[in-house]
N, C-alpha and C. Protein backbone atom coordinates (compact mmCIF):
# COMPACT_ATOMS: atom_id res chain seq x y z
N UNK A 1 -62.82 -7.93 19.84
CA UNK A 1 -62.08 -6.72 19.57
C UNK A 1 -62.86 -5.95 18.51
N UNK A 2 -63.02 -4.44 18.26
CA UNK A 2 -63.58 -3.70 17.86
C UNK A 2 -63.07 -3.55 16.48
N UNK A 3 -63.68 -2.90 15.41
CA UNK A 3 -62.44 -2.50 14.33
C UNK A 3 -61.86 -1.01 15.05
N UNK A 4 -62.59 -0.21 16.02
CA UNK A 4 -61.88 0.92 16.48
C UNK A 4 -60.46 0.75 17.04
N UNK A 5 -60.37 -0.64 17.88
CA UNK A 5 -59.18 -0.67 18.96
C UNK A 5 -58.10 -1.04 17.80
N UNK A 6 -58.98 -2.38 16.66
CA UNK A 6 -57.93 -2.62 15.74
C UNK A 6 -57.16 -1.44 15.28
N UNK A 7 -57.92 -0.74 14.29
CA UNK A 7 -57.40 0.67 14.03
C UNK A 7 -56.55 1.29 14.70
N UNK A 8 -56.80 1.25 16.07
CA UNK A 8 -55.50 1.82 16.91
C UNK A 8 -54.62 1.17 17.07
N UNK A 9 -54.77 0.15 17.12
CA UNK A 9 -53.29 -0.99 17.20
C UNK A 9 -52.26 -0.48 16.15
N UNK A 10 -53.18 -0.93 14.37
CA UNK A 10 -52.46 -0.50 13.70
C UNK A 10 -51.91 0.78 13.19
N UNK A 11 -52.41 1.88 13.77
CA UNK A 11 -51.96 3.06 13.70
C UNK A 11 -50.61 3.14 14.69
N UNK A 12 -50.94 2.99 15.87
CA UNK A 12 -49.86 2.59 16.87
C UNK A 12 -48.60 1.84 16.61
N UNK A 13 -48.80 0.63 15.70
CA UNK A 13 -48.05 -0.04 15.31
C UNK A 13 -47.02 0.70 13.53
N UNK A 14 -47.84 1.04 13.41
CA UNK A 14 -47.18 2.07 11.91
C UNK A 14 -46.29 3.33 12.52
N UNK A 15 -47.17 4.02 13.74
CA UNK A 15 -46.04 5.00 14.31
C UNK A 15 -44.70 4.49 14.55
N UNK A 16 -44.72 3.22 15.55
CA UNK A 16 -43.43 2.89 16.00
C UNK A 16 -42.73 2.40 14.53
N UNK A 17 -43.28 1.80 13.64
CA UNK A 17 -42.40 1.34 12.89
C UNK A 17 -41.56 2.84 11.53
N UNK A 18 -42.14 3.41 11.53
CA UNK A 18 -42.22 4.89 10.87
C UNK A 18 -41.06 5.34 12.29
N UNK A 19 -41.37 5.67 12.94
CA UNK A 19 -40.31 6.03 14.68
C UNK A 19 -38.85 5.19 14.60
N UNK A 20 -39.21 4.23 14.04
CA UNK A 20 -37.83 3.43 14.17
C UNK A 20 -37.28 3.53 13.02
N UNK A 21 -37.62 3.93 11.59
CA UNK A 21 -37.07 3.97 10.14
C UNK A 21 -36.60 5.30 10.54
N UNK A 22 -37.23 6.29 11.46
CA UNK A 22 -36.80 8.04 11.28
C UNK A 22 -35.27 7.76 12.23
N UNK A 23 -35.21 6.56 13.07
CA UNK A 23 -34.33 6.76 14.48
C UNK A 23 -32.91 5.90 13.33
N UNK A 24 -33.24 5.06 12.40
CA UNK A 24 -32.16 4.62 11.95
C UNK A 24 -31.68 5.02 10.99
N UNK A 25 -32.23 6.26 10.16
CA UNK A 25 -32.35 7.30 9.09
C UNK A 25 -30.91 8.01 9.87
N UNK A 26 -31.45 8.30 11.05
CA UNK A 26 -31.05 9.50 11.76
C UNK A 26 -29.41 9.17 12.31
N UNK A 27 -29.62 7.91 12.85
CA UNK A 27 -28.16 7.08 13.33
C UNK A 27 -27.14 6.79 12.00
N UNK A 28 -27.72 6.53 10.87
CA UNK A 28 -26.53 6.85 9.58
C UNK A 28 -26.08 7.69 9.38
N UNK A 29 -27.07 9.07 9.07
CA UNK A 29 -26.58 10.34 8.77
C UNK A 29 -25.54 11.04 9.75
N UNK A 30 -25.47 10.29 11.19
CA UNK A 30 -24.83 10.90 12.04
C UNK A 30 -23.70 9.81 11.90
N UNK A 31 -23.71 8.83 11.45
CA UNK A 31 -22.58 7.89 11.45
C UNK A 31 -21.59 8.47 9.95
N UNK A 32 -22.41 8.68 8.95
CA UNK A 32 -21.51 9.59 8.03
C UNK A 32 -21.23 10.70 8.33
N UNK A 33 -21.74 11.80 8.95
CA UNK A 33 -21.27 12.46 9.45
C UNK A 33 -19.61 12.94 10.30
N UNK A 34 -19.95 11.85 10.86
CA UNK A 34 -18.87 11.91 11.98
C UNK A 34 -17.49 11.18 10.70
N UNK A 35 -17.49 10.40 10.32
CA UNK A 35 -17.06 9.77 9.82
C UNK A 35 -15.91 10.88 8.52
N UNK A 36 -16.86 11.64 7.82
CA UNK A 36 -16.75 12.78 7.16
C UNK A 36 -15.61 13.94 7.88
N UNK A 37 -16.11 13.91 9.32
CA UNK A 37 -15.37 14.95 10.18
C UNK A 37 -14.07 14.08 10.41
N UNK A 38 -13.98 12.76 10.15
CA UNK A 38 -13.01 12.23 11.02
C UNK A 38 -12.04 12.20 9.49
N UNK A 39 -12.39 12.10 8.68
CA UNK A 39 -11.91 11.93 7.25
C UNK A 39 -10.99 13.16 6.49
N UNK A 40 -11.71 14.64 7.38
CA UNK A 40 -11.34 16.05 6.91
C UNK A 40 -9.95 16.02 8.04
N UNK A 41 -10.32 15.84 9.10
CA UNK A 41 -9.29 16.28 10.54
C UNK A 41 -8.05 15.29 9.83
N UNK A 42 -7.88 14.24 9.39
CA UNK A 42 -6.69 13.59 8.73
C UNK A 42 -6.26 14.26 7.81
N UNK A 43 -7.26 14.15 6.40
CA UNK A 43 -6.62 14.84 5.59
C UNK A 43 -6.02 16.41 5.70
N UNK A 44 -5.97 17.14 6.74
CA UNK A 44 -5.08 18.11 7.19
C UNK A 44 -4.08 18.44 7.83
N UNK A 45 -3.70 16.77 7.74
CA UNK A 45 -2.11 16.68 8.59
C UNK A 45 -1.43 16.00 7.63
N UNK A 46 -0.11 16.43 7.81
CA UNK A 46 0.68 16.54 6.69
C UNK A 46 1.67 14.80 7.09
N UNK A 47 1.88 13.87 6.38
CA UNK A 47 2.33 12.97 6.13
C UNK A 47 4.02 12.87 7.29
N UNK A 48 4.24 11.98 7.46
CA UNK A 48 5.14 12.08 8.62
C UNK A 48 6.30 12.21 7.65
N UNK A 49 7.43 12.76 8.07
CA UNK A 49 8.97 12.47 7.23
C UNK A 49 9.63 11.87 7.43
N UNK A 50 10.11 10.55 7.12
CA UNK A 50 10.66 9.52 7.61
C UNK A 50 12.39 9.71 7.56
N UNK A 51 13.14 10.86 6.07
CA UNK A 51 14.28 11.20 5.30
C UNK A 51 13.37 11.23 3.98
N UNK A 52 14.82 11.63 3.46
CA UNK A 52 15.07 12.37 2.34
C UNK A 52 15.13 10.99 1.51
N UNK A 53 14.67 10.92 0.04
CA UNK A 53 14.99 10.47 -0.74
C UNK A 53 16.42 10.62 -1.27
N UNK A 54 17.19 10.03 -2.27
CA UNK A 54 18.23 10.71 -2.61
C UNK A 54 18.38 11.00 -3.59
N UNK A 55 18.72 11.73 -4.55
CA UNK A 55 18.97 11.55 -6.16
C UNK A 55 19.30 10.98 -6.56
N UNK A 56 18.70 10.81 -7.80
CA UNK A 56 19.45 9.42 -8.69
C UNK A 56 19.21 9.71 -9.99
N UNK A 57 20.03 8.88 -11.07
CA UNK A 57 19.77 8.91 -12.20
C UNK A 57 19.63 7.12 -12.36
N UNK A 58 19.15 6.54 -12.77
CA UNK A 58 18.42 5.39 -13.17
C UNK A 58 18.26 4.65 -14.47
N UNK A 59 18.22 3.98 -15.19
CA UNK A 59 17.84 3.07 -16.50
C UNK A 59 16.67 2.22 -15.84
N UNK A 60 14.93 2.84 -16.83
CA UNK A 60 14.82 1.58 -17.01
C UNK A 60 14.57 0.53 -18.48
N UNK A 61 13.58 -0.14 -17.90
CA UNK A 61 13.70 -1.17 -19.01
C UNK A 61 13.21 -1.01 -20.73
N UNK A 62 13.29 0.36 -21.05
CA UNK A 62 12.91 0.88 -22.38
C UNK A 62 14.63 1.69 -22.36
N UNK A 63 14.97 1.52 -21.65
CA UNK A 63 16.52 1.97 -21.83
C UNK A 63 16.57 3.71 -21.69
N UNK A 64 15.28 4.14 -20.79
CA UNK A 64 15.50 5.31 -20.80
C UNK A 64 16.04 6.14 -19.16
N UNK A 65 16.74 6.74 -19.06
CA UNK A 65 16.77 7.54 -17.95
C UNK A 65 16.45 7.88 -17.58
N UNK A 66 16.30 7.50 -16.15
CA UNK A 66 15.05 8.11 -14.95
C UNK A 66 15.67 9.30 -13.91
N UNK A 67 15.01 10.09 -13.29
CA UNK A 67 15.48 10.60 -11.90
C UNK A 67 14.43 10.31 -10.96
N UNK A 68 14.95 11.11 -9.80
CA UNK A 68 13.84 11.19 -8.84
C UNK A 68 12.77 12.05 -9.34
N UNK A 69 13.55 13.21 -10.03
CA UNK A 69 12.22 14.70 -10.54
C UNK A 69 11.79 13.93 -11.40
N UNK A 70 11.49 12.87 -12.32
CA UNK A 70 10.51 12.24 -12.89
C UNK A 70 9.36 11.84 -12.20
N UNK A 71 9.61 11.59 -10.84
CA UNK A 71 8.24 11.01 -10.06
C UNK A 71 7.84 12.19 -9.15
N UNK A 72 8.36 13.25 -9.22
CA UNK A 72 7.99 14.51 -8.62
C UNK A 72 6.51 14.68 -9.04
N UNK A 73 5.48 14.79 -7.48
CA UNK A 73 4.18 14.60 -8.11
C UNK A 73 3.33 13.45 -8.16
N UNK A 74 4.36 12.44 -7.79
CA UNK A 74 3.49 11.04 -7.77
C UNK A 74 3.54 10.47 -6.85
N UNK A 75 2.31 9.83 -6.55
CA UNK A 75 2.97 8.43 -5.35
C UNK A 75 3.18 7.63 -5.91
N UNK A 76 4.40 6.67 -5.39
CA UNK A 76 5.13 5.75 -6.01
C UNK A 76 5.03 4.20 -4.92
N UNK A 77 4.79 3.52 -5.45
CA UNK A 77 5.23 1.99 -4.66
C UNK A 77 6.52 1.52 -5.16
N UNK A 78 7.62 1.15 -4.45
CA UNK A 78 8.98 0.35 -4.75
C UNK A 78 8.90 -0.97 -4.24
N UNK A 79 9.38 -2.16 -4.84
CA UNK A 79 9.76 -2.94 -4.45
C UNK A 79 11.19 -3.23 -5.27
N UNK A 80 12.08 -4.03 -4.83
CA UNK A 80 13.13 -4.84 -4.84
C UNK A 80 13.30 -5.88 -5.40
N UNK A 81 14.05 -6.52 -6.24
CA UNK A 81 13.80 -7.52 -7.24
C UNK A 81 14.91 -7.65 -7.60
N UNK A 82 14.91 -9.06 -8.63
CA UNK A 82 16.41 -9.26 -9.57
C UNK A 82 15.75 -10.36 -10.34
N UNK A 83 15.90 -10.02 -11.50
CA UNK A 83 15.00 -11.06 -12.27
C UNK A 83 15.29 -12.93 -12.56
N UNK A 84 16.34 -12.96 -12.41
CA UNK A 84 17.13 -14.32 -11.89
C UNK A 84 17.18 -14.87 -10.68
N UNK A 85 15.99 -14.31 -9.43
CA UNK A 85 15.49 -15.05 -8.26
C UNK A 85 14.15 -15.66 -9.04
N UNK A 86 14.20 -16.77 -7.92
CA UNK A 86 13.66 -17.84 -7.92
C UNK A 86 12.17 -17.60 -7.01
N UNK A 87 12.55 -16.88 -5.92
CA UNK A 87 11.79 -16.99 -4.82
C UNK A 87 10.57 -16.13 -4.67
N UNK A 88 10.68 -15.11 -4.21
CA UNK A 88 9.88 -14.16 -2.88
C UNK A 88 9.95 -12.70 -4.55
N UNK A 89 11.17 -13.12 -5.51
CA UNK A 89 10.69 -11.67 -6.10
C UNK A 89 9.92 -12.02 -7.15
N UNK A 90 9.57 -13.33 -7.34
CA UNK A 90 8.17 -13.58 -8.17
C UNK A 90 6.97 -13.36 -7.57
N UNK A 91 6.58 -13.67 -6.14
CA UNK A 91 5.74 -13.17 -5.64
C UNK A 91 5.69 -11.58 -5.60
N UNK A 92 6.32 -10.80 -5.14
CA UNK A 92 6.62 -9.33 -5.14
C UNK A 92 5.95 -8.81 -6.40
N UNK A 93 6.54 -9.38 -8.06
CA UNK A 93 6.41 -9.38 -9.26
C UNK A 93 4.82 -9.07 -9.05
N UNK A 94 4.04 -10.50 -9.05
CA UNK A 94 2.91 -10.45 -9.53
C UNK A 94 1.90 -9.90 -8.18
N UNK A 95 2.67 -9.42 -7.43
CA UNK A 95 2.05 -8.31 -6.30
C UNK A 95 1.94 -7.21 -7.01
N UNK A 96 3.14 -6.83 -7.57
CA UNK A 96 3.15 -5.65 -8.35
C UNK A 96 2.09 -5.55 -9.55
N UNK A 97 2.06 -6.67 -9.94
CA UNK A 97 0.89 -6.43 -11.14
C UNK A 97 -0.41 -6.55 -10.68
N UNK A 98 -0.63 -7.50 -9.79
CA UNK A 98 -2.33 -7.13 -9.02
C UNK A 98 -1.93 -5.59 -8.54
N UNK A 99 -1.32 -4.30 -8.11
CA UNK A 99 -1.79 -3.51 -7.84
C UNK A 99 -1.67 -2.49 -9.06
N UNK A 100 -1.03 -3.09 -10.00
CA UNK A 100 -1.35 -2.36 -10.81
C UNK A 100 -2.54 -2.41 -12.01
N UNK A 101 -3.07 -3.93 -12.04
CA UNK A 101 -4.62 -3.82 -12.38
C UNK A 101 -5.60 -3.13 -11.43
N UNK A 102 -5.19 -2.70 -9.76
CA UNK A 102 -6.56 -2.63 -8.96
C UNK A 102 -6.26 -0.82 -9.50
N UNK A 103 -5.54 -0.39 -10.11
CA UNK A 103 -5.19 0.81 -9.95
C UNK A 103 -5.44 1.63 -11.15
N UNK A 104 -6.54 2.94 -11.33
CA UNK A 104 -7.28 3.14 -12.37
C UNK A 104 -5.99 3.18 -13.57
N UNK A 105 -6.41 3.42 -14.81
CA UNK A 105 -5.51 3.66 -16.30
C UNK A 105 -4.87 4.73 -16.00
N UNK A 106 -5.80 5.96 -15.40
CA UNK A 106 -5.48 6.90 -15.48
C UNK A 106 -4.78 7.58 -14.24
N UNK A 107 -4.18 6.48 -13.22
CA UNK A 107 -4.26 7.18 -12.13
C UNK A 107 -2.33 7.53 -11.94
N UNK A 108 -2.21 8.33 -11.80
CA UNK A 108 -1.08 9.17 -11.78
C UNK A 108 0.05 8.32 -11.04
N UNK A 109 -0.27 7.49 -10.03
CA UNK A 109 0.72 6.82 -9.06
C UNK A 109 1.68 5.52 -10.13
N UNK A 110 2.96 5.09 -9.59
CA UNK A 110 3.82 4.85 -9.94
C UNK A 110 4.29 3.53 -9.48
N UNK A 111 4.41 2.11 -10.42
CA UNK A 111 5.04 1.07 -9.27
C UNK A 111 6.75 0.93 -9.71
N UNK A 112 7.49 0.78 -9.25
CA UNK A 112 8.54 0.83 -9.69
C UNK A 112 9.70 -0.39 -8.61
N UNK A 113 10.14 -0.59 -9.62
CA UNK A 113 10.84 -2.12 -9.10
C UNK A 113 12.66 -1.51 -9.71
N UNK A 114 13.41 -2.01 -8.63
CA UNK A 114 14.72 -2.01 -8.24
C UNK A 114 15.49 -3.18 -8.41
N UNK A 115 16.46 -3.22 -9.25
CA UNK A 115 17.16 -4.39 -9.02
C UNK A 115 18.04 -4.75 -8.09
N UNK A 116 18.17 -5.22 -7.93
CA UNK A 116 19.47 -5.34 -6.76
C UNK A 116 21.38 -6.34 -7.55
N UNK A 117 20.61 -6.79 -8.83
CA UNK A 117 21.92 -7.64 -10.03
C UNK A 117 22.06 -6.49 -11.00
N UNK A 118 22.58 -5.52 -10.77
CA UNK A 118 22.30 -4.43 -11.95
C UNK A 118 23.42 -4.88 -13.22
N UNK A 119 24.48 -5.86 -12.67
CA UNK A 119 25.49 -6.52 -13.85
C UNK A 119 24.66 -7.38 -14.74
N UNK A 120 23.59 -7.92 -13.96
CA UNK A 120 23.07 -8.82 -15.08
C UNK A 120 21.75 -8.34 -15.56
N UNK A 121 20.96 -7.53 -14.91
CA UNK A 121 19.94 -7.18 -15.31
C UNK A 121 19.78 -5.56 -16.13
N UNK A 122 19.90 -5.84 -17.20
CA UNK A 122 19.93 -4.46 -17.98
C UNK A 122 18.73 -4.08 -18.21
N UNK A 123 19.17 -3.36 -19.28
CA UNK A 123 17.11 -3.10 -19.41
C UNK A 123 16.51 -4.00 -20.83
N UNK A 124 17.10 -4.69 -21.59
CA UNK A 124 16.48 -5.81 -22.13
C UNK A 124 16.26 -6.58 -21.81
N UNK A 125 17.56 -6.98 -20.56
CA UNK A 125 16.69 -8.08 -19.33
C UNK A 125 15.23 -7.88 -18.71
N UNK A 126 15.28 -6.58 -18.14
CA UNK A 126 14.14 -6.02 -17.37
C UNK A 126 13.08 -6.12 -18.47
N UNK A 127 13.54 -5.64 -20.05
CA UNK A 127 12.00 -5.16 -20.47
C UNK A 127 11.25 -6.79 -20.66
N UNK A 128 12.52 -7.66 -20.95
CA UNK A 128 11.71 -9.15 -21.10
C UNK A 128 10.84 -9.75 -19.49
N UNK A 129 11.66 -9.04 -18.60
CA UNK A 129 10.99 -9.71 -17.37
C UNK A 129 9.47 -8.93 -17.14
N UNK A 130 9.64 -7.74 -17.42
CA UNK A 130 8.15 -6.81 -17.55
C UNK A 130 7.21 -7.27 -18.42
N UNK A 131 7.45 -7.75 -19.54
CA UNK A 131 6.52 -8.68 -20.46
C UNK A 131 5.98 -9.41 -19.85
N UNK A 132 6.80 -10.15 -18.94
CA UNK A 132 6.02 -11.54 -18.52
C UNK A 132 5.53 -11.06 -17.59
N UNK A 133 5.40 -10.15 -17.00
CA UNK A 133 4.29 -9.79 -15.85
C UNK A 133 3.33 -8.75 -16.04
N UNK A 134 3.31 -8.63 -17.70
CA UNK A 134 2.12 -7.65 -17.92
C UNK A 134 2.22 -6.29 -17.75
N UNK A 135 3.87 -5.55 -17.48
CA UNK A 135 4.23 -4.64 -16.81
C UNK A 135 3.69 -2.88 -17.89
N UNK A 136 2.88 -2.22 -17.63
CA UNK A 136 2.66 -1.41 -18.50
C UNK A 136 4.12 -0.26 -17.86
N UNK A 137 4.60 0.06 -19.58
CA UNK A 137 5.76 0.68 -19.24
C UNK A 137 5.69 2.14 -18.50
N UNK A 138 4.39 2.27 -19.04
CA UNK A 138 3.69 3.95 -18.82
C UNK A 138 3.87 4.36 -17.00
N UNK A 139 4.04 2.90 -16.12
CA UNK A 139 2.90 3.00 -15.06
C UNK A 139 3.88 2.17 -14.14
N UNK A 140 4.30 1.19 -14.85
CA UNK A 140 5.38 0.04 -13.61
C UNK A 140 6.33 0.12 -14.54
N UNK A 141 7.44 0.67 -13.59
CA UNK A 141 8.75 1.11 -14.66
C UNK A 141 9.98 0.05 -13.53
N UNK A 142 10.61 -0.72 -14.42
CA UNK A 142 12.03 -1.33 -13.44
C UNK A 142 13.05 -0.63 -13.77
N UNK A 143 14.25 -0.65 -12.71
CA UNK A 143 15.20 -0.03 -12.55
C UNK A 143 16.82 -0.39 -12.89
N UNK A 144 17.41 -0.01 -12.97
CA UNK A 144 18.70 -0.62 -13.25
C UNK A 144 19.88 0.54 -13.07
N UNK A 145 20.70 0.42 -12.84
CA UNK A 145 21.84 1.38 -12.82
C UNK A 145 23.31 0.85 -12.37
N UNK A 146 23.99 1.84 -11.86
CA UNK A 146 25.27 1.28 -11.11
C UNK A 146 25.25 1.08 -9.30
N UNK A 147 25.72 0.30 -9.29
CA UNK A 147 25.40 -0.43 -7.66
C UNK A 147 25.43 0.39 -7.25
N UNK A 148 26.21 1.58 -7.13
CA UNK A 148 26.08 2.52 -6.11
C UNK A 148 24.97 3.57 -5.78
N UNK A 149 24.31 3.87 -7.52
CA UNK A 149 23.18 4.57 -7.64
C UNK A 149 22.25 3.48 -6.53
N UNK A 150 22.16 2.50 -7.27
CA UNK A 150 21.26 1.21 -6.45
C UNK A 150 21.14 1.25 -5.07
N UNK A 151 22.23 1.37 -4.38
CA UNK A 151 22.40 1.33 -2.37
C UNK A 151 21.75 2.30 -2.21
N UNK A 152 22.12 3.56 -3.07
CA UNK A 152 22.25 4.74 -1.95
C UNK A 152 20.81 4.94 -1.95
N UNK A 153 19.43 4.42 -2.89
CA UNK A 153 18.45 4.78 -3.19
C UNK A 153 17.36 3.72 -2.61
N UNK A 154 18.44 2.66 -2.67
CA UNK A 154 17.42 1.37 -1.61
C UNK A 154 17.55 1.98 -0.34
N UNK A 155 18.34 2.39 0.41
CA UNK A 155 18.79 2.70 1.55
C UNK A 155 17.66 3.79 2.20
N UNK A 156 18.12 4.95 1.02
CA UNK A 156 17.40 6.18 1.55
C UNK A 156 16.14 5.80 1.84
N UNK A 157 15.26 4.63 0.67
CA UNK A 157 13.92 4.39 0.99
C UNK A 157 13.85 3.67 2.00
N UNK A 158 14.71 3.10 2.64
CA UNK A 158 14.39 2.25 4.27
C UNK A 158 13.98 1.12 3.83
N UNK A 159 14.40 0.62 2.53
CA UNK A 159 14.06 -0.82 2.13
C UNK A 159 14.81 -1.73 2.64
N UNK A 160 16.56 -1.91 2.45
CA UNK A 160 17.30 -2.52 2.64
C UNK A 160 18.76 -2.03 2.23
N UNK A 161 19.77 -2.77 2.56
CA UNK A 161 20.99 -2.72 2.04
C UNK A 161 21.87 -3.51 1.87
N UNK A 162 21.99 -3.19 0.16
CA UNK A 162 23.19 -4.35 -0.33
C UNK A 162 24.34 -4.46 -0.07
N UNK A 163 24.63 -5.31 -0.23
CA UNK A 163 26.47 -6.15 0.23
C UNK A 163 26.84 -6.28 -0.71
């Protein structure tokens, strides 16, 4: 073999490989692309309406009064709780606090926990049960009120309903 033919080999061989970095260059940019388009066409549809929230006035566990127009502006996560279960609302609990470490300092959204024992769980109950789960008051706020505030607001959210 020549060094001429070599030379062409490896020139030949640098095109295709140069040909195939431009062809997979090219297949990302079009994969973000699309991806980008598919990302805009969502974000321009407006969130489905499932109902109405309902009003409420609320206690939580700093003993202060909540409404709904307090979270006007935020997204909010709810869960359901009573701090004298045993079970499924300790898991829930420290669900609630992994998303509220994955969730920046600064980020505007809301976790908020419901009692469902509002006779026994006041808000010194609550603020001791928020201690133990690391609960920043700023950010994961628990709830408390009169049973009826309680139904009509579990309900509206399509969580459940008490007996």
């Amino acid at each position: 073999m020549t060094i001429e033919t070599s030379n062409r080999r490896r020139r030949k061989n640098e095109w295709v490989l140069w040909a195939g970095l431009l062809l997979l260059l090219a297949t990302i940019c079009l994969a973000f692309l699309l991806a980008h388009l598919r990302m805009r066409a969502f974000l321009g549809k407006p969130l489905p309406l499932y109902g109405a929230i309902s009003s409420f006035i609320l206690t939580n566990q700093s003993g202060t009064a909540v409404t709904l127009a307090d979270l006007k502006g935020h997204v909010w996560v709810a869960d359901v709780i009573f701090t004298r279960c045993a079970g499924p609302c300790l898991k829930m609990s420290r669900q609630m606090k992994a998303l509220q470490d994955l969730l920046p300092p600064m980020s505007a959204a809301r976790l908020i926990s419901l009692t469902t024992d509002p006779l026994y769980d006041t808000p010194p109950v609550l603020r001791t049960y928020a201690q133990r789960f690391g609960a920043d008051p700023t950010r994961w706020l628990l709830r408390t009120g009169s049973r009826q505030q309680l139904t009509n607001l579990i309900v509206s959210l399509k969580l459940t309903e008490i007996e």
